[in-house]
C-alpha atoms as a PDB file:
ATOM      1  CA  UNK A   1      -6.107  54.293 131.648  1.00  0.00           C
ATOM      2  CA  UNK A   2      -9.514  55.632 130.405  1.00  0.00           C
ATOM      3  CA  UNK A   3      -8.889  59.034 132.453  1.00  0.00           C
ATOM      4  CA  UNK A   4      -6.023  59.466 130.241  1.00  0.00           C
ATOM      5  CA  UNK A   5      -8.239  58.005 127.218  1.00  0.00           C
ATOM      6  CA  UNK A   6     -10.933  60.771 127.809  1.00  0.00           C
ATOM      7  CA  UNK A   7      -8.148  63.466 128.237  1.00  0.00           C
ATOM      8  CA  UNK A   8      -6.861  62.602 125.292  1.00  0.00           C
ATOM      9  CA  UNK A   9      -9.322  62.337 122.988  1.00  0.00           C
ATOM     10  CA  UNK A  10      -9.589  66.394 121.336  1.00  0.00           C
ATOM     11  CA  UNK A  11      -5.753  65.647 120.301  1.00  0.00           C
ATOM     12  CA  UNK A  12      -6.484  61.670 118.851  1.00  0.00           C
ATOM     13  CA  UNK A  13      -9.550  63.896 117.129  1.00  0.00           C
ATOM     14  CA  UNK A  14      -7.138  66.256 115.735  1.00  0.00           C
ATOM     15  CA  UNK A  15      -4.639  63.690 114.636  1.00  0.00           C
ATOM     16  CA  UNK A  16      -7.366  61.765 112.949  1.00  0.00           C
ATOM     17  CA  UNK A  17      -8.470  64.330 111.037  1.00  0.00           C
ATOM     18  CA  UNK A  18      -5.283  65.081 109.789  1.00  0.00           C
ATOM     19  CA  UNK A  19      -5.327  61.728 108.503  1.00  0.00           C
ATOM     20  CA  UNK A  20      -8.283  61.406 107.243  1.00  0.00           C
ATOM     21  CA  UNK A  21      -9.342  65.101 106.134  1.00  0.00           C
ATOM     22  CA  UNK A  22     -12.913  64.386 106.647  1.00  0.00           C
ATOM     23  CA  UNK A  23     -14.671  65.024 110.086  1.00  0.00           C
ATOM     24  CA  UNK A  24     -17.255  61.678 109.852  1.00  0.00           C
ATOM     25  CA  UNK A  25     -14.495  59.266 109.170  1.00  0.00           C
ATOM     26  CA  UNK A  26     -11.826  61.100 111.558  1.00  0.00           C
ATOM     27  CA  UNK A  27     -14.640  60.310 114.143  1.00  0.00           C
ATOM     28  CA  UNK A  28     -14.539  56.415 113.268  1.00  0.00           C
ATOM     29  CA  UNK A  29     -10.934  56.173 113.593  1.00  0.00           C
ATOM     30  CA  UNK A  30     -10.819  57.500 117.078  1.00  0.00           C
ATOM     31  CA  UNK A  31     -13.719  55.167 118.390  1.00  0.00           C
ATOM     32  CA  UNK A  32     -12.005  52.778 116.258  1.00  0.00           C
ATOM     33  CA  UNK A  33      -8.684  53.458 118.196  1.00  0.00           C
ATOM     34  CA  UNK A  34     -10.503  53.544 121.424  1.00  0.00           C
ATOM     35  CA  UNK A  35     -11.818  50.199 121.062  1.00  0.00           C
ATOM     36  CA  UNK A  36      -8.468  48.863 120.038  1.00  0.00           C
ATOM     37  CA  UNK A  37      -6.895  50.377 123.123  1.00  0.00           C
ATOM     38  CA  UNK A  38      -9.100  49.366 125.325  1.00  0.00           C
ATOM     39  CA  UNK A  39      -8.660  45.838 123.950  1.00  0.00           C
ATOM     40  CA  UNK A  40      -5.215  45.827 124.205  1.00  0.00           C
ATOM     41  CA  UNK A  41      -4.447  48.383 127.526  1.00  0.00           C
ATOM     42  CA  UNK A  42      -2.642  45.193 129.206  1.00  0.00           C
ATOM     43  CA  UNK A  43       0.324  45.782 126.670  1.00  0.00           C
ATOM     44  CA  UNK A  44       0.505  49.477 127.499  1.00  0.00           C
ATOM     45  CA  UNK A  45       4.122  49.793 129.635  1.00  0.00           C
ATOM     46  CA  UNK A  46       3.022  51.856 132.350  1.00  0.00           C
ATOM     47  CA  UNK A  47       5.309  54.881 132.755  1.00  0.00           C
ATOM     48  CA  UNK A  48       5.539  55.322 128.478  1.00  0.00           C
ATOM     49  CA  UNK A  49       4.219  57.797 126.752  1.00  0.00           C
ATOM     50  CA  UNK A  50       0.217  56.789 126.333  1.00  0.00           C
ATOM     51  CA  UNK A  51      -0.443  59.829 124.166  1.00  0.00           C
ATOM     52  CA  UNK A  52       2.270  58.070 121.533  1.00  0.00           C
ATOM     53  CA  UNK A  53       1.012  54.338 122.048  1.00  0.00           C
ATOM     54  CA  UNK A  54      -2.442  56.008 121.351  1.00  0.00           C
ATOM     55  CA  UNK A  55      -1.361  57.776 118.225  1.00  0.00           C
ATOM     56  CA  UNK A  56       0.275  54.732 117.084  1.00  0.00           C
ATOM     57  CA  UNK A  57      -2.896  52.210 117.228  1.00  0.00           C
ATOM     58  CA  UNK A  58      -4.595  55.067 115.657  1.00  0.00           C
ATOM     59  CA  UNK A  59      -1.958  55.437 112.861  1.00  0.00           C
ATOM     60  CA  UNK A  60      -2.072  51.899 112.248  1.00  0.00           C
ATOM     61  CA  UNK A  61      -6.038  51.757 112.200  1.00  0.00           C
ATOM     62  CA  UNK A  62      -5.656  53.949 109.358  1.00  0.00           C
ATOM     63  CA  UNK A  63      -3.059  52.524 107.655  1.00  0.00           C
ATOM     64  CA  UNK A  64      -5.499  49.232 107.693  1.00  0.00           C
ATOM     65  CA  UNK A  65      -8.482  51.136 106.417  1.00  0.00           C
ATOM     66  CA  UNK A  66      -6.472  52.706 103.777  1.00  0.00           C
ATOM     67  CA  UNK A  67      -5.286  48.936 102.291  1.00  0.00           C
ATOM     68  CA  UNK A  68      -8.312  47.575 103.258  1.00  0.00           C
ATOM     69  CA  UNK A  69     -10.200  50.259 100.946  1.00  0.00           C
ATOM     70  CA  UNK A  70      -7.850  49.978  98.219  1.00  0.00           C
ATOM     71  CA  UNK A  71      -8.177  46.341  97.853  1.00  0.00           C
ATOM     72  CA  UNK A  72     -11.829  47.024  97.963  1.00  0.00           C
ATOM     73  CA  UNK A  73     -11.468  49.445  94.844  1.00  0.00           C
ATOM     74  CA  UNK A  74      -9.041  46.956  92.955  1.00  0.00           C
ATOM     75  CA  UNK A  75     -11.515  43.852  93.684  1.00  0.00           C
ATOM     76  CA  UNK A  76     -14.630  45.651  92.537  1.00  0.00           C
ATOM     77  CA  UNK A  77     -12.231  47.626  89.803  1.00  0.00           C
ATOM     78  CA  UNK A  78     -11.787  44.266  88.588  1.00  0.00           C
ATOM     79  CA  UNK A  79     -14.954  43.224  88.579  1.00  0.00           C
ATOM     80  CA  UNK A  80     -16.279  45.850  86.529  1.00  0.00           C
ATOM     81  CA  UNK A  81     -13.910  45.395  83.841  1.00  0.00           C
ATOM     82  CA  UNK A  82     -14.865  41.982  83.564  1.00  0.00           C
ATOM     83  CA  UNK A  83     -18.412  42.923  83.522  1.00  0.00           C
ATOM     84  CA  UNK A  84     -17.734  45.273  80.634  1.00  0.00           C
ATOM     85  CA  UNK A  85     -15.564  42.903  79.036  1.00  0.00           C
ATOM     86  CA  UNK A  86     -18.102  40.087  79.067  1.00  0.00           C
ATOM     87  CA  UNK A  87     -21.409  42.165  79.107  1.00  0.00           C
ATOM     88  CA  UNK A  88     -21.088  44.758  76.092  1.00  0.00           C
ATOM     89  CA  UNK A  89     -21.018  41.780  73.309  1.00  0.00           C
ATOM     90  CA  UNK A  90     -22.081  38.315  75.593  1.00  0.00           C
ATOM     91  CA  UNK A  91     -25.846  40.195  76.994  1.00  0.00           C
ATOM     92  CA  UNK A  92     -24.194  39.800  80.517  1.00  0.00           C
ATOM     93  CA  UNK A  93     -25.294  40.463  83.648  1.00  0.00           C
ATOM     94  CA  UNK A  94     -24.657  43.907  84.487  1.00  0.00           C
ATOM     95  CA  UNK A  95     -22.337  44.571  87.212  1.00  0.00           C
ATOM     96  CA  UNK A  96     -24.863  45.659  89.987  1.00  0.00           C
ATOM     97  CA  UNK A  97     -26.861  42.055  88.884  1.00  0.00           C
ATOM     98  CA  UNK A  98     -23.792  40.153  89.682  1.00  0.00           C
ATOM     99  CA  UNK A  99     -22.932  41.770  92.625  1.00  0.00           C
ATOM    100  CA  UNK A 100     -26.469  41.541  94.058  1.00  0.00           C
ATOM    101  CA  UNK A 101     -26.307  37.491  92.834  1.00  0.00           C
ATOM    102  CA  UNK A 102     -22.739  37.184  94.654  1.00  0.00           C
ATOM    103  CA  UNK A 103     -24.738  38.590  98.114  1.00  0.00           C
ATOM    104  CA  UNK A 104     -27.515  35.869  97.531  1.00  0.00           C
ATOM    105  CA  UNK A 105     -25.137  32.941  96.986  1.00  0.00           C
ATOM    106  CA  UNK A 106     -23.145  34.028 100.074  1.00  0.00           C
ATOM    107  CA  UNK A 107     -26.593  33.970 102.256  1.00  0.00           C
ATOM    108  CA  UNK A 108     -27.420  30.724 101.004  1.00  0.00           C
ATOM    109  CA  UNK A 109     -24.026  29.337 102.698  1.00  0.00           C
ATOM    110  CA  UNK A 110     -24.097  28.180 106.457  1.00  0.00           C
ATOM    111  CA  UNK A 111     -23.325  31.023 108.756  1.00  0.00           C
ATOM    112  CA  UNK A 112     -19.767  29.363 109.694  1.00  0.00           C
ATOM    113  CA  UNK A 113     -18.771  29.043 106.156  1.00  0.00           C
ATOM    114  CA  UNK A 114     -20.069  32.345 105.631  1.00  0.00           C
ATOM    115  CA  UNK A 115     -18.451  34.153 108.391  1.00  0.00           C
ATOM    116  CA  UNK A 116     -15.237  32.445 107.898  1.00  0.00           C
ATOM    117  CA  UNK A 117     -15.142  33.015 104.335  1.00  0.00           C
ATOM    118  CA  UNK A 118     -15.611  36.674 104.743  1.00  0.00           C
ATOM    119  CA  UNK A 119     -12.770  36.603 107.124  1.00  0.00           C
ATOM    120  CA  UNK A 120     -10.245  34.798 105.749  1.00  0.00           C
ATOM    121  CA  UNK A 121     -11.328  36.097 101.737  1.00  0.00           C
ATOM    122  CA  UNK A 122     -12.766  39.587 102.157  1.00  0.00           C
ATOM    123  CA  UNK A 123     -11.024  40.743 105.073  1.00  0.00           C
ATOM    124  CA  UNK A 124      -7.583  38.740 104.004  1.00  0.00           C
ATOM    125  CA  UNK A 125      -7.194  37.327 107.281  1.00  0.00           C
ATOM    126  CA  UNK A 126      -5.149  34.330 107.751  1.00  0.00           C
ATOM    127  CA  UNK A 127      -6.679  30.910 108.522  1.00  0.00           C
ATOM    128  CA  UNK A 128      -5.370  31.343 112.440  1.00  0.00           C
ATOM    129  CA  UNK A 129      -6.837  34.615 113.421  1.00  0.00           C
ATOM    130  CA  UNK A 130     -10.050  33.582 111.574  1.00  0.00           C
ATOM    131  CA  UNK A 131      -9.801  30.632 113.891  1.00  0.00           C
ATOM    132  CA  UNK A 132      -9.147  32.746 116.888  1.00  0.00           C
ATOM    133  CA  UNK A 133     -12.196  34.809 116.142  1.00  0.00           C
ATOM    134  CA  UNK A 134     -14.404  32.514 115.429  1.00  0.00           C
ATOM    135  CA  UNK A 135     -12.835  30.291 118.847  1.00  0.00           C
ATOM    136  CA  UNK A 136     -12.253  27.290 116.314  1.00  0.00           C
ATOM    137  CA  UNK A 137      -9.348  24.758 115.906  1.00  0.00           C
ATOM    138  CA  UNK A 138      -7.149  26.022 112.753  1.00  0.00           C
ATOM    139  CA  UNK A 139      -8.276  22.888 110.690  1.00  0.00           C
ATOM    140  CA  UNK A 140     -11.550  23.494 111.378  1.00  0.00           C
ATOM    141  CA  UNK A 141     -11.389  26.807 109.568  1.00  0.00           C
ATOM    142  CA  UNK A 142      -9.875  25.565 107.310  1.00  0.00           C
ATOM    143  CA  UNK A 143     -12.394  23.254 105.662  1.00  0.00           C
ATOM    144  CA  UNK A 144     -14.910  25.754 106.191  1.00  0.00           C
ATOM    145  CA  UNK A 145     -13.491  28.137 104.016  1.00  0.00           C
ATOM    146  CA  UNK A 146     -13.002  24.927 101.146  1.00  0.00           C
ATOM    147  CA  UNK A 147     -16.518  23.795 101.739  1.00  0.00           C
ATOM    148  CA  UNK A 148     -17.882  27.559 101.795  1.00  0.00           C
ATOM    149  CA  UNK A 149     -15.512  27.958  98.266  1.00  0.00           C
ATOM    150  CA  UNK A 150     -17.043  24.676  96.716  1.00  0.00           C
ATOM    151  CA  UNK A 151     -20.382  25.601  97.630  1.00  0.00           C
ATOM    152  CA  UNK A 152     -20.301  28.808  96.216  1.00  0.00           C
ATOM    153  CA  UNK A 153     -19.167  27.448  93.222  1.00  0.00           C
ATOM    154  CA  UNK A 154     -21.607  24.998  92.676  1.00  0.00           C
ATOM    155  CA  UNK A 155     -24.389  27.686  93.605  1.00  0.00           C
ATOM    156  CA  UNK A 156     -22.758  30.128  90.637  1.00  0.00           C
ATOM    157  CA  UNK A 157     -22.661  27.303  88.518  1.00  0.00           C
ATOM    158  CA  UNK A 158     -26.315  26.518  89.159  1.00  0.00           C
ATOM    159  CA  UNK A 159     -27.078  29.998  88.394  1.00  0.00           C
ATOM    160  CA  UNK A 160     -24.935  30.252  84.653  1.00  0.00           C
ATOM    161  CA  UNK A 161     -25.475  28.886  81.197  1.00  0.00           C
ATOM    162  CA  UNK A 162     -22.574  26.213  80.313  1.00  0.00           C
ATOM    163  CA  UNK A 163     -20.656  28.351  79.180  1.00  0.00           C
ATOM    164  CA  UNK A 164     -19.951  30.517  82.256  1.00  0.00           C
ATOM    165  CA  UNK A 165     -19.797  27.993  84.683  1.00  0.00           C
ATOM    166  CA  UNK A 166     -16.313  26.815  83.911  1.00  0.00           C
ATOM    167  CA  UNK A 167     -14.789  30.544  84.000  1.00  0.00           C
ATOM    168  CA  UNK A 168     -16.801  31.487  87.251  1.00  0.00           C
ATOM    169  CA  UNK A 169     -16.164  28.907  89.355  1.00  0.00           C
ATOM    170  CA  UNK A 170     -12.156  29.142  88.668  1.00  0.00           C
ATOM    171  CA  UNK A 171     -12.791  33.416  89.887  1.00  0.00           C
ATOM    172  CA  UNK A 172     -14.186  32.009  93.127  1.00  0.00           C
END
């Protein structure tokens, strides 16, 4: 398997860049299609084409990164026009402010609520494969991501005037 891995690699290279059209990020894909295949070589079928099972994960990968990164632009999209929206006429925050308040509130939460929060809310994971990653029972994961949710709400609405608090916590 990682003979054929190494031999392969200038054409996963060339099919990544294709994809990508940018030599840096081409370069992440294939480690990122390494790693993947490496994880997963025990669902290879011997005497099938590796070259296409490679080219697949690595399709895939970017397939991922592509939705991944355009939910990324739509979320902070979002947020900007709700920054503009409420910061031209209210004095609000600016956009970098919040942003940079959002990262404090999240390192204030537990690191299991944290890390499962991120999984299952900025990664848009389900509840089981946050579970599975984080080797926890389903319902356990579960009520972290509620208490990591309620907490981050009540540390927003620490952190507002009245008036916000009722709007922000309903975004989280």
């Amino acid at each position: 398997m990682r003979q054929g891995l190494a031999a392969l690699l200038p054409d996963l290279r060339g099919f990544a860049r294709f994809l990508t059209r940018d030599p840096a990020a081409a370069d992440d894909l294939v480690q990122d299609t390494i790693v993947r295949a490496l994880a997963a070589q025990a669902q290879f079928m011997p005497g099938t084409s590796l070259k296409a099972w490679l080219f697949t994960i690595e399709r895939n990968a970017f397939h991922e990164h592509c939705r991944r990164h355009a939910r990324e632009k739509e979320i902070v999209g979002d947020m900007e026009n709700a920054a503009r929206e409420n910061g031209g006429e209210n004095g609000g925050a600016p956009m970098t402010d919040q942003m940079l308040d959002l990262h404090d509130m999240l390192w204030q939460l537990p690191d299991e609520y944290r890390v499962a929060l991120i999984l299952v809310g900025a990664q848009e994971l389900t509840y089981e494969e946050a579970a599975q990653i984080c080797d926890a029972p389903l319902g356990t994961m579960k009520a972290r991501v509620s208490r990591a949710r309620s907490k981050l709400a009540a540390l927003a609405g620490a952190a507002l005037p009245d008036d916000e608090k009722y709007n922000k916590i309903n975004e989280i």
